[in-house]
N, C-alpha and C. Protein backbone atom coordinates (compact mmCIF):
# COMPACT_ATOMS: atom_id res chain seq x y z
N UNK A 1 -27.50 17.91 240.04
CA UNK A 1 -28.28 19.00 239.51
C UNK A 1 -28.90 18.56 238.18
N UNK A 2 -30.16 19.14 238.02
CA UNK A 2 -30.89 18.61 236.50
C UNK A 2 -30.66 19.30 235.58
N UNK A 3 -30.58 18.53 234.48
CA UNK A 3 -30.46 19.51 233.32
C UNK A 3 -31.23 20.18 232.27
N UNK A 4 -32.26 20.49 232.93
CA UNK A 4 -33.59 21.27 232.82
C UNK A 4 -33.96 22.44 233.81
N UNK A 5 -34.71 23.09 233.30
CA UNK A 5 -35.32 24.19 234.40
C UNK A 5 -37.15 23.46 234.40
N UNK A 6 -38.26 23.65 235.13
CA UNK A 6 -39.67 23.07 235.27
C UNK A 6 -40.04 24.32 235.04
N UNK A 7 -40.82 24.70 233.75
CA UNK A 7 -41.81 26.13 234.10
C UNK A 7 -43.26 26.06 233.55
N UNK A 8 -44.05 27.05 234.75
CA UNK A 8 -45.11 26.51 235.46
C UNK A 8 -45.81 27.59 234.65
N UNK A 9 -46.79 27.21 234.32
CA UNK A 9 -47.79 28.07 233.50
C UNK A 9 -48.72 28.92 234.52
N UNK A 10 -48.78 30.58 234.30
CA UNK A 10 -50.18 31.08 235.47
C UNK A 10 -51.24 30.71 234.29
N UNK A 11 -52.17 30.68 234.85
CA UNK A 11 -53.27 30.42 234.46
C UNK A 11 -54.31 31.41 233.60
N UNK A 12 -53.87 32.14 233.14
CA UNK A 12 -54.14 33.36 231.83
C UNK A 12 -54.01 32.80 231.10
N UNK A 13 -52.45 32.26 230.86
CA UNK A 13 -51.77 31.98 229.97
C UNK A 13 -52.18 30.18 229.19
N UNK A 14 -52.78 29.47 229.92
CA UNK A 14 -52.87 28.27 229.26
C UNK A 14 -54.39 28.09 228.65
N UNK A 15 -54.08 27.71 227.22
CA UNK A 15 -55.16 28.11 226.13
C UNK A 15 -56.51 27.25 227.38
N UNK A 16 -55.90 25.86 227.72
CA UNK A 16 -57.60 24.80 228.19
C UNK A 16 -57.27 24.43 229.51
N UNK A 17 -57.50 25.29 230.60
CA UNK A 17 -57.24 25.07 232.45
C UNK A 17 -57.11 23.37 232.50
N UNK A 18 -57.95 22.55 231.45
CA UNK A 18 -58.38 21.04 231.85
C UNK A 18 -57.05 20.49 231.40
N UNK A 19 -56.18 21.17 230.35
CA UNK A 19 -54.84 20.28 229.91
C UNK A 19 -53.79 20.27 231.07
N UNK A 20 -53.90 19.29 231.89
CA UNK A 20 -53.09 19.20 233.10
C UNK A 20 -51.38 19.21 232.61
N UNK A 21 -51.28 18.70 231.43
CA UNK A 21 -50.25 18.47 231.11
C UNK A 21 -49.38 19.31 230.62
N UNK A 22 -50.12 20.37 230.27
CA UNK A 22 -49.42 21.95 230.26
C UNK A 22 -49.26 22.72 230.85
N UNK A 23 -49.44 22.07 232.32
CA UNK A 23 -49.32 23.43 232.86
C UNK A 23 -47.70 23.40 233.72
N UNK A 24 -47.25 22.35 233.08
CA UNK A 24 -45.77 22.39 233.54
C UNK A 24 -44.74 21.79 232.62
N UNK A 25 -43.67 22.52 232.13
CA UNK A 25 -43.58 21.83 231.11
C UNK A 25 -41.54 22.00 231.44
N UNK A 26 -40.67 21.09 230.87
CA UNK A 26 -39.22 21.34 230.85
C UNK A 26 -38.82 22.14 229.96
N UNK A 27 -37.84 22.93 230.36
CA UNK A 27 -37.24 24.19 229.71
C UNK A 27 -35.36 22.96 229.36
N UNK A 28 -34.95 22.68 228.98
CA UNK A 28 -33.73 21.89 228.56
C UNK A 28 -32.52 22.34 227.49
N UNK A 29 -31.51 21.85 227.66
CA UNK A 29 -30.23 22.15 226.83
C UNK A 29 -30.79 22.38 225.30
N UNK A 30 -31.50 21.59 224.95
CA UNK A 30 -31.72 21.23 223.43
C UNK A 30 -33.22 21.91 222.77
N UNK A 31 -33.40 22.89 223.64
CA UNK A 31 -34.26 24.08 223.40
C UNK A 31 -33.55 24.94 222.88
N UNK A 32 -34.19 25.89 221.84
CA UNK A 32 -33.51 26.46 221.01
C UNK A 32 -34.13 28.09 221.47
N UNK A 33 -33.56 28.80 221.82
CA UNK A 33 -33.47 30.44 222.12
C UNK A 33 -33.50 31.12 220.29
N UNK A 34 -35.26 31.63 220.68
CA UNK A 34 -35.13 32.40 218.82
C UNK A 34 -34.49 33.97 219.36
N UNK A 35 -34.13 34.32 220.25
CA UNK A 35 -33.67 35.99 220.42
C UNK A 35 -31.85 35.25 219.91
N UNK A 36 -31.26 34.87 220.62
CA UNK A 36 -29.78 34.51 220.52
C UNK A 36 -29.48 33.45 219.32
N UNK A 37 -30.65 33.08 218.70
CA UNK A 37 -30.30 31.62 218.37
C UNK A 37 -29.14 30.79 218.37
N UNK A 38 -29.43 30.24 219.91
CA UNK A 38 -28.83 29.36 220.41
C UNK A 38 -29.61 28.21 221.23
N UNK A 39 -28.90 26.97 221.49
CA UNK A 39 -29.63 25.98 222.33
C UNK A 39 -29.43 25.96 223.49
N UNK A 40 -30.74 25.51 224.22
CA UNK A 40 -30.07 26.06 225.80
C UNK A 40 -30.22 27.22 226.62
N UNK A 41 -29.41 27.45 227.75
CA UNK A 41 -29.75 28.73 228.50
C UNK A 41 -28.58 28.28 229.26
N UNK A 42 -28.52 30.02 230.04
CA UNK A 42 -27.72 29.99 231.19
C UNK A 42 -28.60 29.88 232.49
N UNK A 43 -27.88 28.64 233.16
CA UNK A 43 -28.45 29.14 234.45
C UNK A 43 -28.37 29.56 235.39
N UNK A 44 -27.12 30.59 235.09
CA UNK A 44 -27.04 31.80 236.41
C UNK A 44 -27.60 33.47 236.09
N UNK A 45 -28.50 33.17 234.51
CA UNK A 45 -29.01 33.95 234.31
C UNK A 45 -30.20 33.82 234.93
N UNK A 46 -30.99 32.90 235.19
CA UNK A 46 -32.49 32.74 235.16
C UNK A 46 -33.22 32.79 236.73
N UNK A 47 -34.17 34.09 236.29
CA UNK A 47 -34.22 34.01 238.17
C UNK A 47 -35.79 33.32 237.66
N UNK A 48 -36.39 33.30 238.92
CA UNK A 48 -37.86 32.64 239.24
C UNK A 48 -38.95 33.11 238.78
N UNK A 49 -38.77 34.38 238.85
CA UNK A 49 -39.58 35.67 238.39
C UNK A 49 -39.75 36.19 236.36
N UNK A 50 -38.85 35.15 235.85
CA UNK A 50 -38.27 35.10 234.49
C UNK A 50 -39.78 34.29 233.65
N UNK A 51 -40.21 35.47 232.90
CA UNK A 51 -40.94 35.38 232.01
C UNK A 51 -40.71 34.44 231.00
N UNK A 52 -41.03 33.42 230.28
CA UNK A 52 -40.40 32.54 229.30
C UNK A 52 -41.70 32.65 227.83
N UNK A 53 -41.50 33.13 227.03
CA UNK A 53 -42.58 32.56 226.12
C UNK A 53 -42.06 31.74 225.13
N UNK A 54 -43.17 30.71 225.17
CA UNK A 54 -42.84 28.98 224.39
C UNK A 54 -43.79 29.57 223.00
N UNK A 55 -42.69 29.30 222.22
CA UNK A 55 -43.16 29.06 220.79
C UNK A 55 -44.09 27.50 220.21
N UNK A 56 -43.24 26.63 220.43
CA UNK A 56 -43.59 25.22 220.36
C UNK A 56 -43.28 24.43 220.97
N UNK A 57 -43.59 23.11 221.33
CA UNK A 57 -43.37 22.23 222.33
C UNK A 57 -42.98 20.84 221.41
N UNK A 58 -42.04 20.10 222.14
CA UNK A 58 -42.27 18.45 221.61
C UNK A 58 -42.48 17.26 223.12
N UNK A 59 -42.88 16.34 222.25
CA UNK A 59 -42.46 15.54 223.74
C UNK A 59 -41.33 15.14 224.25
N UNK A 60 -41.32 14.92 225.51
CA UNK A 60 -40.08 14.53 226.25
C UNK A 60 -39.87 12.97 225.87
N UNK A 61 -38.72 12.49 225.44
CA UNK A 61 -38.36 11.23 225.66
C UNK A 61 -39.43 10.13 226.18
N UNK A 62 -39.24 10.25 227.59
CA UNK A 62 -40.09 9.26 228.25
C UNK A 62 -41.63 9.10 227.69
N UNK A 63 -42.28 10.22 227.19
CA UNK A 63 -43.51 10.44 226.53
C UNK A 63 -43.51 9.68 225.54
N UNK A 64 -42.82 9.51 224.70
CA UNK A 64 -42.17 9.11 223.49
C UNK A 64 -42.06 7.75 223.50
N UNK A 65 -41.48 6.90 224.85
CA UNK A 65 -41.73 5.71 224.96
C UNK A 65 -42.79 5.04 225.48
N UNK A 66 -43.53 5.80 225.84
CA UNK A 66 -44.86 5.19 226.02
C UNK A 66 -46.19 6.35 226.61
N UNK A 67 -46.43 6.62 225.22
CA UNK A 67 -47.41 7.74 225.37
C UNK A 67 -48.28 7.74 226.40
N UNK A 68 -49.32 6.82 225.62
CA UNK A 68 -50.76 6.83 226.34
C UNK A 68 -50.25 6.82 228.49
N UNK A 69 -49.60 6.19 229.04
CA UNK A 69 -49.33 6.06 230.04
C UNK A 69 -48.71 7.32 230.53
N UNK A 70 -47.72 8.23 230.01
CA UNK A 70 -46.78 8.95 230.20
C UNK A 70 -47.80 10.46 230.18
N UNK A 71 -48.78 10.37 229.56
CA UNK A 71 -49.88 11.72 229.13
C UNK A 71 -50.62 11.74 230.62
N UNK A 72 -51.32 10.40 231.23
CA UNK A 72 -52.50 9.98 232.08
C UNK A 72 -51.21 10.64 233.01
N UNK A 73 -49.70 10.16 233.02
CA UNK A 73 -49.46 10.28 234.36
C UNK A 73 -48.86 11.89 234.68
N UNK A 74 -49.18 12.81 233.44
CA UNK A 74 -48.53 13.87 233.46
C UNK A 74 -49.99 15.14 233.69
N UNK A 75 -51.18 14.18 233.53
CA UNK A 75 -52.65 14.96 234.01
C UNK A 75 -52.69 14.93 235.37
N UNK A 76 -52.21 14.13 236.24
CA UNK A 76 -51.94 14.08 237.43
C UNK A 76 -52.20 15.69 238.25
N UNK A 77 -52.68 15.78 239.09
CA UNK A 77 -52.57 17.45 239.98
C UNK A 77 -50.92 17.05 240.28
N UNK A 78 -50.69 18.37 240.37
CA UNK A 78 -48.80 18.45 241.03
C UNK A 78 -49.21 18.82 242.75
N UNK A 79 -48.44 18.60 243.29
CA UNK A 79 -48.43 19.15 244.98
C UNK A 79 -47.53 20.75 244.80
N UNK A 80 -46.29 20.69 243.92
CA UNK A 80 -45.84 21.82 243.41
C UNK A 80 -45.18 21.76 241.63
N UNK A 81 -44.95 22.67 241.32
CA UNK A 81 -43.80 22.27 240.14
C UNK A 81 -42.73 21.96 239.97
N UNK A 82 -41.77 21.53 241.23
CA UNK A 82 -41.42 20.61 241.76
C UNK A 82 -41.59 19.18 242.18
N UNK A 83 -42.21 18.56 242.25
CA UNK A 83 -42.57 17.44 242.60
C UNK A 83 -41.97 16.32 242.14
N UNK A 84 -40.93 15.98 242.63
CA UNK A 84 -40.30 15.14 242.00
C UNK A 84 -41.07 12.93 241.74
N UNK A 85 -42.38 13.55 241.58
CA UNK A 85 -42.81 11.97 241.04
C UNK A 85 -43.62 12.61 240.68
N UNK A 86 -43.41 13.87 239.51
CA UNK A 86 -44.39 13.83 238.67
C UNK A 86 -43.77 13.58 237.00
N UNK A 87 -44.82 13.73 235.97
CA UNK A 87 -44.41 13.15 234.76
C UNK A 87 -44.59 13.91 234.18
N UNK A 88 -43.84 14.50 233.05
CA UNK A 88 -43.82 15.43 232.22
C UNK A 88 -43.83 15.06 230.70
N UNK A 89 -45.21 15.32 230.39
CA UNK A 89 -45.22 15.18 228.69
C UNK A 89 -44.45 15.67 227.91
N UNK A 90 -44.45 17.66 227.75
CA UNK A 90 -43.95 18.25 226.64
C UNK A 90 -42.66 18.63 227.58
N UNK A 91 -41.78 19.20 226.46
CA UNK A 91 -40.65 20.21 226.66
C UNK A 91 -40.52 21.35 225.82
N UNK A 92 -40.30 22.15 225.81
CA UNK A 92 -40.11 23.67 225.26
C UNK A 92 -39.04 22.90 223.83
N UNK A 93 -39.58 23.47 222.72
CA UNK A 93 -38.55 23.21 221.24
C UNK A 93 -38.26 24.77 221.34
N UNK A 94 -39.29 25.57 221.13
CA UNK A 94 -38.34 27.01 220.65
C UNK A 94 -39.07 27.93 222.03
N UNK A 95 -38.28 28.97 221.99
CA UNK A 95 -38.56 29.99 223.64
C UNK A 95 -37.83 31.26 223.37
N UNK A 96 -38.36 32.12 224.11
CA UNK A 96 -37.52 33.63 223.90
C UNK A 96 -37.76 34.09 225.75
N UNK A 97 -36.75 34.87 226.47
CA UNK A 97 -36.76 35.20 227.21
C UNK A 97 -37.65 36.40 227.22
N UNK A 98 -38.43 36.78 227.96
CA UNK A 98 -39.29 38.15 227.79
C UNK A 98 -38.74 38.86 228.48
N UNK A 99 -37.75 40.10 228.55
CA UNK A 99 -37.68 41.16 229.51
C UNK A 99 -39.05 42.23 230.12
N UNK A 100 -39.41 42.33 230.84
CA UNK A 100 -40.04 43.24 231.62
C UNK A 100 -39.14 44.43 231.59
N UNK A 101 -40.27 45.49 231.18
CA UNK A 101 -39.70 47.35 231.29
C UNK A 101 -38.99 47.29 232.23
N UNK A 102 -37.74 48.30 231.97
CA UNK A 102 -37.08 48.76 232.90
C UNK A 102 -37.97 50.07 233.23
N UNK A 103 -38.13 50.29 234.64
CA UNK A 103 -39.09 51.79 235.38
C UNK A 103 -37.28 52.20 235.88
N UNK A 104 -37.25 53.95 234.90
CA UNK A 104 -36.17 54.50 235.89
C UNK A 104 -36.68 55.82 236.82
């Protein structure tokens, strides 16, 4: 099992449709939660349907060791946000869970 969650941007939401590289980004242990401040998440909290808003982003490791290559291969189209041979530039630094209204 990974030790990340992949979350996928709708398309409202990403400032430039052309930044391929945002539109999927790792959610990870060493993300910092500003509602709890804490690092991390649970993941038998997190369903699919789970709103996430990203404060700031850094790069992932692998980005880190070799940019220019690691950016080209993270503009790539995905087949899903899943895709396990794709490359991921950023990762989530800070995030807050968004609840959606409760309708009673």
């Amino acid at each position: 099992m990974n030790n990340h969650l992949i979350l996928e941007a709708k398309d409202f939401f990403v400032f430039m449709p052309d930044r391929l590289e945002l539109h999927c980004i790792q959610l990870d242990k060493f993300a910092f939660n500003v509602e709890n401040r804490t690092y991390g998440y649970d993941r038998r909290l997190i369903s699919v349907r789970d709103f996430v808003w990203i404060y700031d982003l850094q790069p992932t490791m692998a980005a880190l060791s070799s940019p220019a290559d690691h950016l080209s291969r993270a503009r790539i189209q995905r087949i899903s946000a899943t895709d396990p041979d794709a490359a991921f530039f950023f990762r989530a630094h800070r995030f807050a869970f968004v609840s959606p209204p409760v309708w009673s």
